[in-house]
PDB file of N, CA and C in Angstrom:
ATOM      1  N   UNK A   1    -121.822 -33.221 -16.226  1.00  0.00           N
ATOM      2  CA  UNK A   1    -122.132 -33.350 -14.820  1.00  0.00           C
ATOM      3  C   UNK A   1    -123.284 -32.397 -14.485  1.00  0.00           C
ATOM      4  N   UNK A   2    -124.010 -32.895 -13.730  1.00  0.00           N
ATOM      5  CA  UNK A   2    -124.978 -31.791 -13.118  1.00  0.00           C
ATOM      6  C   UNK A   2    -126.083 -32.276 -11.587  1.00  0.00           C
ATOM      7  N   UNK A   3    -126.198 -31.135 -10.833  1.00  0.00           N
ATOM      8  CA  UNK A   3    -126.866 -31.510  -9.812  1.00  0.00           C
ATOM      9  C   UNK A   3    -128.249 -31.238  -9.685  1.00  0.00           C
ATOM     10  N   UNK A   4    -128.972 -31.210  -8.869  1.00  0.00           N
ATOM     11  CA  UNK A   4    -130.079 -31.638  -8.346  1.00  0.00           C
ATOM     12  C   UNK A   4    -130.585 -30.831  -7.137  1.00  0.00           C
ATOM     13  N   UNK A   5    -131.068 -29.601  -7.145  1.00  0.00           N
ATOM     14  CA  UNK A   5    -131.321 -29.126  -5.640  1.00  0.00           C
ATOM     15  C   UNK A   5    -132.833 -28.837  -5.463  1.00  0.00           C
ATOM     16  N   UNK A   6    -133.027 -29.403  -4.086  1.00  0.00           N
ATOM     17  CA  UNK A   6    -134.444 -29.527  -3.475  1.00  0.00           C
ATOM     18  C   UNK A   6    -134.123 -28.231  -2.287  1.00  0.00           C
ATOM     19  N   UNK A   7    -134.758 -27.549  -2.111  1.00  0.00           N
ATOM     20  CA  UNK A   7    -134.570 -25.998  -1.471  1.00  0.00           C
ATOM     21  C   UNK A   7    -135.674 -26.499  -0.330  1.00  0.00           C
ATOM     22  N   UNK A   8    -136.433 -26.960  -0.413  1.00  0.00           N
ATOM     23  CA  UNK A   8    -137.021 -26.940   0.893  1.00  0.00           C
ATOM     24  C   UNK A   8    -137.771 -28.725   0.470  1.00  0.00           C
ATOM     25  N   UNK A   9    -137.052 -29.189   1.632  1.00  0.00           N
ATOM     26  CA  UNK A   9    -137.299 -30.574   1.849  1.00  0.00           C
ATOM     27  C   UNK A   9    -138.350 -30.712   2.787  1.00  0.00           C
ATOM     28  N   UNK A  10    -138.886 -30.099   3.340  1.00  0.00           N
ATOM     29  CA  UNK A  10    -140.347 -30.310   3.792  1.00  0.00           C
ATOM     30  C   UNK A  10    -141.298 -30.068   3.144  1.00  0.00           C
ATOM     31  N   UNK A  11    -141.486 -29.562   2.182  1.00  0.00           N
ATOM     32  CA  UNK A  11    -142.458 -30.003   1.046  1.00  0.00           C
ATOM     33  C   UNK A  11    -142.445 -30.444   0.304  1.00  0.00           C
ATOM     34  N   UNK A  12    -143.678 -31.060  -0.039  1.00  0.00           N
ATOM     35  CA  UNK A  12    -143.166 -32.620  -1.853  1.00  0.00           C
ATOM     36  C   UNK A  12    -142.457 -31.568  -2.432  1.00  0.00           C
ATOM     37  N   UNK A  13    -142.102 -32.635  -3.200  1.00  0.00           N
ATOM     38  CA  UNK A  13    -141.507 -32.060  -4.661  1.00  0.00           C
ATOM     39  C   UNK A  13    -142.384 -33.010  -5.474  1.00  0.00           C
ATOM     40  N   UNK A  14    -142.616 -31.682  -6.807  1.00  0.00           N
ATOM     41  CA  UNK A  14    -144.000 -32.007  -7.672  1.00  0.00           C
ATOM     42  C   UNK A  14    -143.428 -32.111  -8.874  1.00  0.00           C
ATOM     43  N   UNK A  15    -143.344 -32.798  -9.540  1.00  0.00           N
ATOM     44  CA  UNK A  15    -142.806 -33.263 -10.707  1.00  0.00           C
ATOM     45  C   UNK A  15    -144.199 -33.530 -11.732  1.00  0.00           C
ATOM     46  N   UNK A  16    -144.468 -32.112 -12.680  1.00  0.00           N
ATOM     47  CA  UNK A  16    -145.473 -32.511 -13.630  1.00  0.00           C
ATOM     48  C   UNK A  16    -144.992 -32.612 -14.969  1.00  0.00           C
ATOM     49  N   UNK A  17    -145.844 -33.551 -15.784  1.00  0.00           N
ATOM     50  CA  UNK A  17    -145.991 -34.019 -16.991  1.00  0.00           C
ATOM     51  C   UNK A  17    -146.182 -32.968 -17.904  1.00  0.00           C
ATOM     52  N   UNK A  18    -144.480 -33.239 -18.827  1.00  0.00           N
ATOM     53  CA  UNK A  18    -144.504 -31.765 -19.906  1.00  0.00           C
ATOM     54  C   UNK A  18    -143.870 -30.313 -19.182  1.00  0.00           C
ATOM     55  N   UNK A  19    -143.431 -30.199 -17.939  1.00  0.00           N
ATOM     56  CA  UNK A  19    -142.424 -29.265 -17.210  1.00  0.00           C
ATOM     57  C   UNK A  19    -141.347 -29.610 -17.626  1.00  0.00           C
ATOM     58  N   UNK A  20    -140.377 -28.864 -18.060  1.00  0.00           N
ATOM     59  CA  UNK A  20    -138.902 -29.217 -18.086  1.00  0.00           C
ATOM     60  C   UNK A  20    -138.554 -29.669 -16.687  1.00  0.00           C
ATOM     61  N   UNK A  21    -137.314 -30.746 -16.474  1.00  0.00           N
ATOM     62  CA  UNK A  21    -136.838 -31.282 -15.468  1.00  0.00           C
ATOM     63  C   UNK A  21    -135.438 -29.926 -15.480  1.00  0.00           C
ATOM     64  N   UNK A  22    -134.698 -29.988 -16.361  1.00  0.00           N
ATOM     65  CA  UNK A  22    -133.581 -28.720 -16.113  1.00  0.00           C
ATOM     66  C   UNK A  22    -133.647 -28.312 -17.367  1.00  0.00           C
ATOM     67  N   UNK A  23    -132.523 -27.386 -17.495  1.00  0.00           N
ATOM     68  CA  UNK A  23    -132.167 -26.550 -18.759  1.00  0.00           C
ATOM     69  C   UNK A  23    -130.581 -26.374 -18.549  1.00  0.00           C
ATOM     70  N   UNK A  24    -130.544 -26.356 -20.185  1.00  0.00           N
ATOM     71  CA  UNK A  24    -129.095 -26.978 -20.854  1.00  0.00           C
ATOM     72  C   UNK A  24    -128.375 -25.037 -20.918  1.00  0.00           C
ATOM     73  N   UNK A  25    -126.952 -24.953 -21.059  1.00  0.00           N
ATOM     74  CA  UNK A  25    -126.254 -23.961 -21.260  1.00  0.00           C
ATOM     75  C   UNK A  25    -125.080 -24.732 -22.101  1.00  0.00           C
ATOM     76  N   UNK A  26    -125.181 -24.001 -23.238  1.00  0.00           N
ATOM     77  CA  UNK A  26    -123.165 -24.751 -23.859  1.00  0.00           C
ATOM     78  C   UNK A  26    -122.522 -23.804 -24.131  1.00  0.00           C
ATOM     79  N   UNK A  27    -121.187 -23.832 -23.329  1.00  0.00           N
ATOM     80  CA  UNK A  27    -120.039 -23.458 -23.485  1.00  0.00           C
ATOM     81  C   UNK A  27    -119.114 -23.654 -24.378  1.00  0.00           C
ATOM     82  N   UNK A  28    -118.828 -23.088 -25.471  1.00  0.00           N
ATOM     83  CA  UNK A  28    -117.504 -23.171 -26.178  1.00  0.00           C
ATOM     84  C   UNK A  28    -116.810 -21.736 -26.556  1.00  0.00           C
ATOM     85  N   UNK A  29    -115.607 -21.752 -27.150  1.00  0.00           N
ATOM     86  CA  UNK A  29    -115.084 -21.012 -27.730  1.00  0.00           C
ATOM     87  C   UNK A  29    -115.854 -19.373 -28.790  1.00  0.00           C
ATOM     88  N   UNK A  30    -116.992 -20.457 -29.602  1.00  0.00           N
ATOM     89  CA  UNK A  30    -117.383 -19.774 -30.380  1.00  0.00           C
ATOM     90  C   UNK A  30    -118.974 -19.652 -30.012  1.00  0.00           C
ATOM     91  N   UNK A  31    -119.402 -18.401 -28.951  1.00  0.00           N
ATOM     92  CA  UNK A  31    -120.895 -18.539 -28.709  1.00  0.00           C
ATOM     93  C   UNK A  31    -121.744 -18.508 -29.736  1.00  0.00           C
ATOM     94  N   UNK A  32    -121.437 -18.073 -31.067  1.00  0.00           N
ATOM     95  CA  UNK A  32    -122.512 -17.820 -32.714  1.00  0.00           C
ATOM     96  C   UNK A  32    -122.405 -19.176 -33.039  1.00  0.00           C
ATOM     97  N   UNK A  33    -122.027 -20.287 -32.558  1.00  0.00           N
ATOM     98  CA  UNK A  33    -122.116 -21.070 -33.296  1.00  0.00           C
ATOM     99  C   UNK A  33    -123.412 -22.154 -32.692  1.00  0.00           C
ATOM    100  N   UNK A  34    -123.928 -22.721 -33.945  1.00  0.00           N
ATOM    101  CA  UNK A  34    -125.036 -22.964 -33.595  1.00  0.00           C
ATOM    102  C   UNK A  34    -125.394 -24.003 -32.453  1.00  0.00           C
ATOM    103  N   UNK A  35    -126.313 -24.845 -32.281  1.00  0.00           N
ATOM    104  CA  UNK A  35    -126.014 -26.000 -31.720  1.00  0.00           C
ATOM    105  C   UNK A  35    -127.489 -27.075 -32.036  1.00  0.00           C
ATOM    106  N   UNK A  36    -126.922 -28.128 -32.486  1.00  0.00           N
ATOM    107  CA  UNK A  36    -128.139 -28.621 -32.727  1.00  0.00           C
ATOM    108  C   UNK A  36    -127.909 -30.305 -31.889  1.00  0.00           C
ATOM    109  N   UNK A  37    -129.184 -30.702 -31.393  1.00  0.00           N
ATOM    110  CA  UNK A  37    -129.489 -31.464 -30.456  1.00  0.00           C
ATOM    111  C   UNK A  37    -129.860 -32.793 -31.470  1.00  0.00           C
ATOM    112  N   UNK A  38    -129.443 -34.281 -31.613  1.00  0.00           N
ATOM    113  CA  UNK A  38    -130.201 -35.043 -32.380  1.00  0.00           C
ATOM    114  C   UNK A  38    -129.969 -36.330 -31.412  1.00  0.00           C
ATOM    115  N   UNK A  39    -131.038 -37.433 -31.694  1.00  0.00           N
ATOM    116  CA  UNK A  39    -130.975 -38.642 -30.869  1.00  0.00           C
ATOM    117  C   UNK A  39    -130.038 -39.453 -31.075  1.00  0.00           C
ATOM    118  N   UNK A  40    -128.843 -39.637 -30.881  1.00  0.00           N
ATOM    119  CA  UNK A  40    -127.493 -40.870 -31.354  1.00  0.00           C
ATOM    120  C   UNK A  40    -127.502 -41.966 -30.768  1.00  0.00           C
ATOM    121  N   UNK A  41    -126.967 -42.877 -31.978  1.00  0.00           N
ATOM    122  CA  UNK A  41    -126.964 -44.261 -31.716  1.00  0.00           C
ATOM    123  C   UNK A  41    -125.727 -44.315 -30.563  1.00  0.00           C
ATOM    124  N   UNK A  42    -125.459 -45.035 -29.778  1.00  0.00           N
ATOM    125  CA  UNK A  42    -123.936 -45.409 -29.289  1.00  0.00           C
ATOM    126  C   UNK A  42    -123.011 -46.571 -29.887  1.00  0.00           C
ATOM    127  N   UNK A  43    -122.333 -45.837 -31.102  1.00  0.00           N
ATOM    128  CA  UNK A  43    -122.242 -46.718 -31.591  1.00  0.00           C
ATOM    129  C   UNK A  43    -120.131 -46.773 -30.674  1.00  0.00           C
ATOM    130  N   UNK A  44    -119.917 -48.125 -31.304  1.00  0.00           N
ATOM    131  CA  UNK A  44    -118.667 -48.239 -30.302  1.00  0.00           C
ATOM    132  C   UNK A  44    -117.574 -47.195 -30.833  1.00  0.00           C
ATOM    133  N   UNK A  45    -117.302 -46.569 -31.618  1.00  0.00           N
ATOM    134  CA  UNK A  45    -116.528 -44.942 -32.094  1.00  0.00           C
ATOM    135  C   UNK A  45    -117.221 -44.209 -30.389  1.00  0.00           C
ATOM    136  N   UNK A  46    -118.080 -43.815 -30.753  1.00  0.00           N
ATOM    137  CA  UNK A  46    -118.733 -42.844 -29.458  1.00  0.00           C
ATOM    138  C   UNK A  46    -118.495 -43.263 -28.235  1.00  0.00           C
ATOM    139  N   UNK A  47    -118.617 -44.581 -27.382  1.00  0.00           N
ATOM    140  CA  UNK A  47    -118.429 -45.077 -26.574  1.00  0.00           C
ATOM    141  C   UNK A  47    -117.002 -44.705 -25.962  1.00  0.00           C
ATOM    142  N   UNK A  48    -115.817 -46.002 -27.281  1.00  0.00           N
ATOM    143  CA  UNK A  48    -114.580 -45.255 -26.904  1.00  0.00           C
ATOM    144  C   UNK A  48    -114.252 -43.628 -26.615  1.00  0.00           C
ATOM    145  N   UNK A  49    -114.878 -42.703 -27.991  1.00  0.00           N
ATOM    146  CA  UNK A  49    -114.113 -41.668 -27.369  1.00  0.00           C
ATOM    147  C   UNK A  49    -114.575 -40.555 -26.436  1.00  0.00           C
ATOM    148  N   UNK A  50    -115.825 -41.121 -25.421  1.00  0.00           N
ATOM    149  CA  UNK A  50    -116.597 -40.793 -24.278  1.00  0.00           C
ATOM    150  C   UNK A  50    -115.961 -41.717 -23.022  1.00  0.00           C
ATOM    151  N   UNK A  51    -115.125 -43.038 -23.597  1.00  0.00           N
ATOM    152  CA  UNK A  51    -114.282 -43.606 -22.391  1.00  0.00           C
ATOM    153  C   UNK A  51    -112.905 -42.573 -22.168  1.00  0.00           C
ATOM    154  N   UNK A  52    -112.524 -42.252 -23.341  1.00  0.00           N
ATOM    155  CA  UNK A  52    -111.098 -41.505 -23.586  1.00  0.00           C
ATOM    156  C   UNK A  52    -111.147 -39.898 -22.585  1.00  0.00           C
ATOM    157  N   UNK A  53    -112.432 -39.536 -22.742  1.00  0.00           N
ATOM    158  CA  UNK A  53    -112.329 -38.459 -21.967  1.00  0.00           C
ATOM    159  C   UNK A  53    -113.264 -37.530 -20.748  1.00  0.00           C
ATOM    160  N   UNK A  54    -113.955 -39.181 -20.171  1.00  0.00           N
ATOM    161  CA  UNK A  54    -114.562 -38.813 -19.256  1.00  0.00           C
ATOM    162  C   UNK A  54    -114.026 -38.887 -18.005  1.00  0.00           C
ATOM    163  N   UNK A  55    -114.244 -38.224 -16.920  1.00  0.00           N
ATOM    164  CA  UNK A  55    -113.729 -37.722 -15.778  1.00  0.00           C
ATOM    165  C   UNK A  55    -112.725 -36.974 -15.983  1.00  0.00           C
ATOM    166  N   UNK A  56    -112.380 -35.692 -16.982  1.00  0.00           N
ATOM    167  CA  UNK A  56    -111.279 -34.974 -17.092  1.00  0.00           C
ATOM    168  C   UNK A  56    -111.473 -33.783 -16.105  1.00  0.00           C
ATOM    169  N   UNK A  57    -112.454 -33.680 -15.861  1.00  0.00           N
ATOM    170  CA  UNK A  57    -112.990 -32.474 -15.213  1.00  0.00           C
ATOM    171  C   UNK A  57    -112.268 -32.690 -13.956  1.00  0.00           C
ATOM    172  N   UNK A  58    -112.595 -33.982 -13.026  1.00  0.00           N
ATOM    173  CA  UNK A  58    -111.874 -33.792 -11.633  1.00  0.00           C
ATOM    174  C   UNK A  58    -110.843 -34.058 -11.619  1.00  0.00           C
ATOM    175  N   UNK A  59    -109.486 -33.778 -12.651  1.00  0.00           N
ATOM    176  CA  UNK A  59    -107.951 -33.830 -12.366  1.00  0.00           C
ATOM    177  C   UNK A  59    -107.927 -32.471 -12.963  1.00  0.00           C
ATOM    178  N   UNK A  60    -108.492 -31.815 -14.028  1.00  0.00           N
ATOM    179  CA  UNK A  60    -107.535 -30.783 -14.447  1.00  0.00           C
ATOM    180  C   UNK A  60    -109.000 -29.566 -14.593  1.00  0.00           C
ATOM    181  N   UNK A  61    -109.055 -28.253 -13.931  1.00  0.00           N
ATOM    182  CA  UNK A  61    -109.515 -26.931 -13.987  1.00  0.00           C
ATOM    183  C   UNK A  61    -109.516 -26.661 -15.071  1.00  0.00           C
ATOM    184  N   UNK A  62    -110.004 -25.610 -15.849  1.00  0.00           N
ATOM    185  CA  UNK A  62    -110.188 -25.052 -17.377  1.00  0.00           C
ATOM    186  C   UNK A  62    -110.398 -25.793 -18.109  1.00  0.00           C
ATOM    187  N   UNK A  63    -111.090 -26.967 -17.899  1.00  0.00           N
ATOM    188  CA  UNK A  63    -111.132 -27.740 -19.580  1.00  0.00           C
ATOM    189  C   UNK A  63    -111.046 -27.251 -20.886  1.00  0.00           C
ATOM    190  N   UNK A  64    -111.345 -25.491 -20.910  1.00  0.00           N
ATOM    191  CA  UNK A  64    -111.230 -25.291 -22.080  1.00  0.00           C
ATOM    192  C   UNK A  64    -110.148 -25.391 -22.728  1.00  0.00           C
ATOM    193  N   UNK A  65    -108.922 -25.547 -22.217  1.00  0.00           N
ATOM    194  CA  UNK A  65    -107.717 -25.400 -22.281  1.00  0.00           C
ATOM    195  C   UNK A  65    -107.272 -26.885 -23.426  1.00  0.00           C
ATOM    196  N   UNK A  66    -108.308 -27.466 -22.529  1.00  0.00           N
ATOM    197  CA  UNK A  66    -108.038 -29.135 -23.328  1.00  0.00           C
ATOM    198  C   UNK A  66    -109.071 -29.397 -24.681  1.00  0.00           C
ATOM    199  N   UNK A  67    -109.525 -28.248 -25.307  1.00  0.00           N
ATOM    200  CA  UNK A  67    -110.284 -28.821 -26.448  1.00  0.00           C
ATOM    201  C   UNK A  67    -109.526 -29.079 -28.038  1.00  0.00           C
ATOM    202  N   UNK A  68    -108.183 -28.323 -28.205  1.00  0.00           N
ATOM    203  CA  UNK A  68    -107.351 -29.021 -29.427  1.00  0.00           C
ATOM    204  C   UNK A  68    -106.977 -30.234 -29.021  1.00  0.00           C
ATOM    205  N   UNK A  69    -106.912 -30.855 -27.765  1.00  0.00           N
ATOM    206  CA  UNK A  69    -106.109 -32.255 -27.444  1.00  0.00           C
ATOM    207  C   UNK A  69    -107.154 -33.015 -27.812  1.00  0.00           C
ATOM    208  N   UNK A  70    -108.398 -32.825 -27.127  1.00  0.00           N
ATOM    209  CA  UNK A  70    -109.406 -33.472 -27.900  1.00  0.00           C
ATOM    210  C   UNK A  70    -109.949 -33.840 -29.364  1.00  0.00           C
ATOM    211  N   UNK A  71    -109.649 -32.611 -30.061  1.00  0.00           N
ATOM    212  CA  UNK A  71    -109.871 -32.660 -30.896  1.00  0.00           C
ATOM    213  C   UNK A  71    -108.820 -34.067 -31.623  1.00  0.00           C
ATOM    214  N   UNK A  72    -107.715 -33.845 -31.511  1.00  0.00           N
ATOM    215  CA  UNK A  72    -106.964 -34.842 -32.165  1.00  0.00           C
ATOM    216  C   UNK A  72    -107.220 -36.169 -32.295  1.00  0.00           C
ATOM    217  N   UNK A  73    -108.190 -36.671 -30.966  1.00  0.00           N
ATOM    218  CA  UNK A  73    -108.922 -37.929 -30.459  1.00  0.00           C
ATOM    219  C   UNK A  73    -110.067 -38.044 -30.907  1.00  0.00           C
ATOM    220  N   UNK A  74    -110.564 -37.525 -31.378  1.00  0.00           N
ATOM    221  CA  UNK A  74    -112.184 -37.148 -31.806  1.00  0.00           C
ATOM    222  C   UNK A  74    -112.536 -37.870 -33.464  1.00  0.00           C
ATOM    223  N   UNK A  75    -112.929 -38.867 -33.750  1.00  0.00           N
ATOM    224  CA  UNK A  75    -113.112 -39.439 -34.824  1.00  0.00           C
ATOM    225  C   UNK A  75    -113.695 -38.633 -35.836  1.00  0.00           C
ATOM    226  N   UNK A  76    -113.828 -38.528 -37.150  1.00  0.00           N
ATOM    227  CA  UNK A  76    -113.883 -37.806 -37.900  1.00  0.00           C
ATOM    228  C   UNK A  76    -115.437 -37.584 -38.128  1.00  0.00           C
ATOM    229  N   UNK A  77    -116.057 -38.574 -37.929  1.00  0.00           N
ATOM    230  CA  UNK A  77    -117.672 -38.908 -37.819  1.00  0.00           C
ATOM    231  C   UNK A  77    -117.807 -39.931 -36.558  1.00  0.00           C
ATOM    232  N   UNK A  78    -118.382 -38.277 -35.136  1.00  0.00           N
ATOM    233  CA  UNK A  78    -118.230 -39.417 -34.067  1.00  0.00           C
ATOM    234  C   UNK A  78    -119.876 -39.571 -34.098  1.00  0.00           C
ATOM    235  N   UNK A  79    -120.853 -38.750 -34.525  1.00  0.00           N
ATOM    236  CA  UNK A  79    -122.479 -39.360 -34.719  1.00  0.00           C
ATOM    237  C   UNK A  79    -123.147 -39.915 -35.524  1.00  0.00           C
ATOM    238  N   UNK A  80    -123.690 -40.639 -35.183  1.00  0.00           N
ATOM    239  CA  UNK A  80    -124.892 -41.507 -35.861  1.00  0.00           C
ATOM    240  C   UNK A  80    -126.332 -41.160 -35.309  1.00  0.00           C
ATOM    241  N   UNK A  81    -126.747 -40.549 -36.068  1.00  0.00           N
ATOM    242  CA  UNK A  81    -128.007 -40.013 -35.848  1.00  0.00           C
ATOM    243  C   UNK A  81    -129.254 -41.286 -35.867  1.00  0.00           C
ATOM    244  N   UNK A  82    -129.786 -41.575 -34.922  1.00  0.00           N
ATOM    245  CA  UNK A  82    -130.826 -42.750 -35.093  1.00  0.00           C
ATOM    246  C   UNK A  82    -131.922 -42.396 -36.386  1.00  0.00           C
ATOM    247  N   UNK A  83    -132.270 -43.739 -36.727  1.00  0.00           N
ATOM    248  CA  UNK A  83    -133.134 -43.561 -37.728  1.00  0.00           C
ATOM    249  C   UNK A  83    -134.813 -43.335 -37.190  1.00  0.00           C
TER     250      UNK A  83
END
Protein backbone atom coordinates (compact mmCIF):
# COMPACT_ATOMS: atom_id res chain seq x y z
CA UNK A 1 0.00 0.00 0.00
CA UNK A 2 1.16 3.45 -0.39
CA UNK A 3 0.06 7.09 -0.73
CA UNK A 4 0.52 10.04 -2.63
CA UNK A 5 0.87 13.59 -1.06
CA UNK A 6 0.67 16.90 -2.95
CA UNK A 7 1.58 19.61 -0.06
CA UNK A 8 0.60 22.49 -1.85
CA UNK A 9 -2.10 22.17 -4.46
CA UNK A 10 -1.79 25.49 -5.86
CA UNK A 11 1.14 24.83 -7.61
CA UNK A 12 1.75 22.27 -10.58
CA UNK A 13 3.14 19.41 -9.68
CA UNK A 14 6.26 18.70 -11.92
CA UNK A 15 6.91 15.35 -12.68
CA UNK A 16 10.48 15.04 -14.52
CA UNK A 17 11.97 12.39 -16.66
CA UNK A 18 14.55 10.11 -14.67
CA UNK A 19 13.37 11.67 -10.92
CA UNK A 20 12.34 8.94 -8.75
CA UNK A 21 8.45 8.96 -8.33
CA UNK A 22 8.92 7.39 -4.47
CA UNK A 23 11.30 5.32 -2.53
CA UNK A 24 10.98 1.81 -1.26
CA UNK A 25 11.78 0.81 2.70
CA UNK A 26 11.55 -3.19 3.62
CA UNK A 27 10.66 -4.36 6.69
CA UNK A 28 11.41 -7.75 8.00
CA UNK A 29 12.61 -9.62 10.82
CA UNK A 30 16.13 -9.78 9.64
CA UNK A 31 17.42 -6.06 8.57
CA UNK A 32 21.19 -7.80 7.18
CA UNK A 33 19.41 -9.53 4.97
CA UNK A 34 19.79 -8.63 1.62
CA UNK A 35 17.18 -7.67 -0.82
CA UNK A 36 17.21 -8.01 -4.33
CA UNK A 37 14.63 -6.47 -6.79
CA UNK A 38 14.03 -8.63 -10.25
CA UNK A 39 11.21 -8.24 -13.04
CA UNK A 40 8.57 -11.40 -12.46
CA UNK A 41 6.49 -13.10 -14.64
CA UNK A 42 2.83 -13.50 -12.96
CA UNK A 43 2.74 -16.62 -13.27
CA UNK A 44 -0.66 -18.30 -11.74
CA UNK A 45 1.52 -19.81 -8.33
CA UNK A 46 2.11 -15.88 -7.71
CA UNK A 47 -1.25 -14.67 -8.52
CA UNK A 48 -2.92 -17.27 -6.18
CA UNK A 49 -0.65 -16.71 -3.38
CA UNK A 50 -0.97 -12.67 -3.73
CA UNK A 51 -4.97 -13.59 -3.84
CA UNK A 52 -4.38 -15.67 -0.48
CA UNK A 53 -3.01 -12.75 1.26
CA UNK A 54 -3.94 -9.55 0.10
CA UNK A 55 -5.91 -7.14 2.18
CA UNK A 56 -4.52 -8.66 5.50
CA UNK A 57 -3.42 -5.44 6.57
CA UNK A 58 -7.05 -3.91 7.11
CA UNK A 59 -8.40 -6.80 9.51
CA UNK A 60 -5.40 -7.57 11.55
CA UNK A 61 -2.44 -4.79 13.12
CA UNK A 62 1.21 -6.26 13.32
CA UNK A 63 1.43 -8.20 10.29
CA UNK A 64 4.58 -9.17 11.46
CA UNK A 65 3.03 -11.45 13.66
CA UNK A 66 1.58 -13.25 10.53
CA UNK A 67 4.82 -14.10 8.62
CA UNK A 68 5.27 -18.09 9.77
CA UNK A 69 1.45 -18.44 8.67
CA UNK A 70 2.52 -17.21 5.53
CA UNK A 71 5.16 -18.86 5.17
CA UNK A 72 3.32 -22.24 5.24
CA UNK A 73 1.24 -20.84 2.09
CA UNK A 74 4.08 -19.63 0.22
CA UNK A 75 5.06 -22.04 -2.69
CA UNK A 76 8.40 -23.30 -2.67
CA UNK A 77 9.42 -21.35 -5.94
CA UNK A 78 6.94 -18.43 -5.88
CA UNK A 79 9.35 -16.36 -8.78
CA UNK A 80 9.90 -16.47 -12.16
CA UNK A 81 12.23 -14.11 -13.13
CA UNK A 82 11.37 -12.78 -16.80
CA UNK A 83 13.64 -13.60 -19.47
Amino acid sequence: MWAFEWHDTSKDLILKRDEPLFYCQFDGFDPSRTVKLVQAEKTPELMQYMEQISGVVSYVNQTFSLFSEVEKVKPSKLIKSKQ
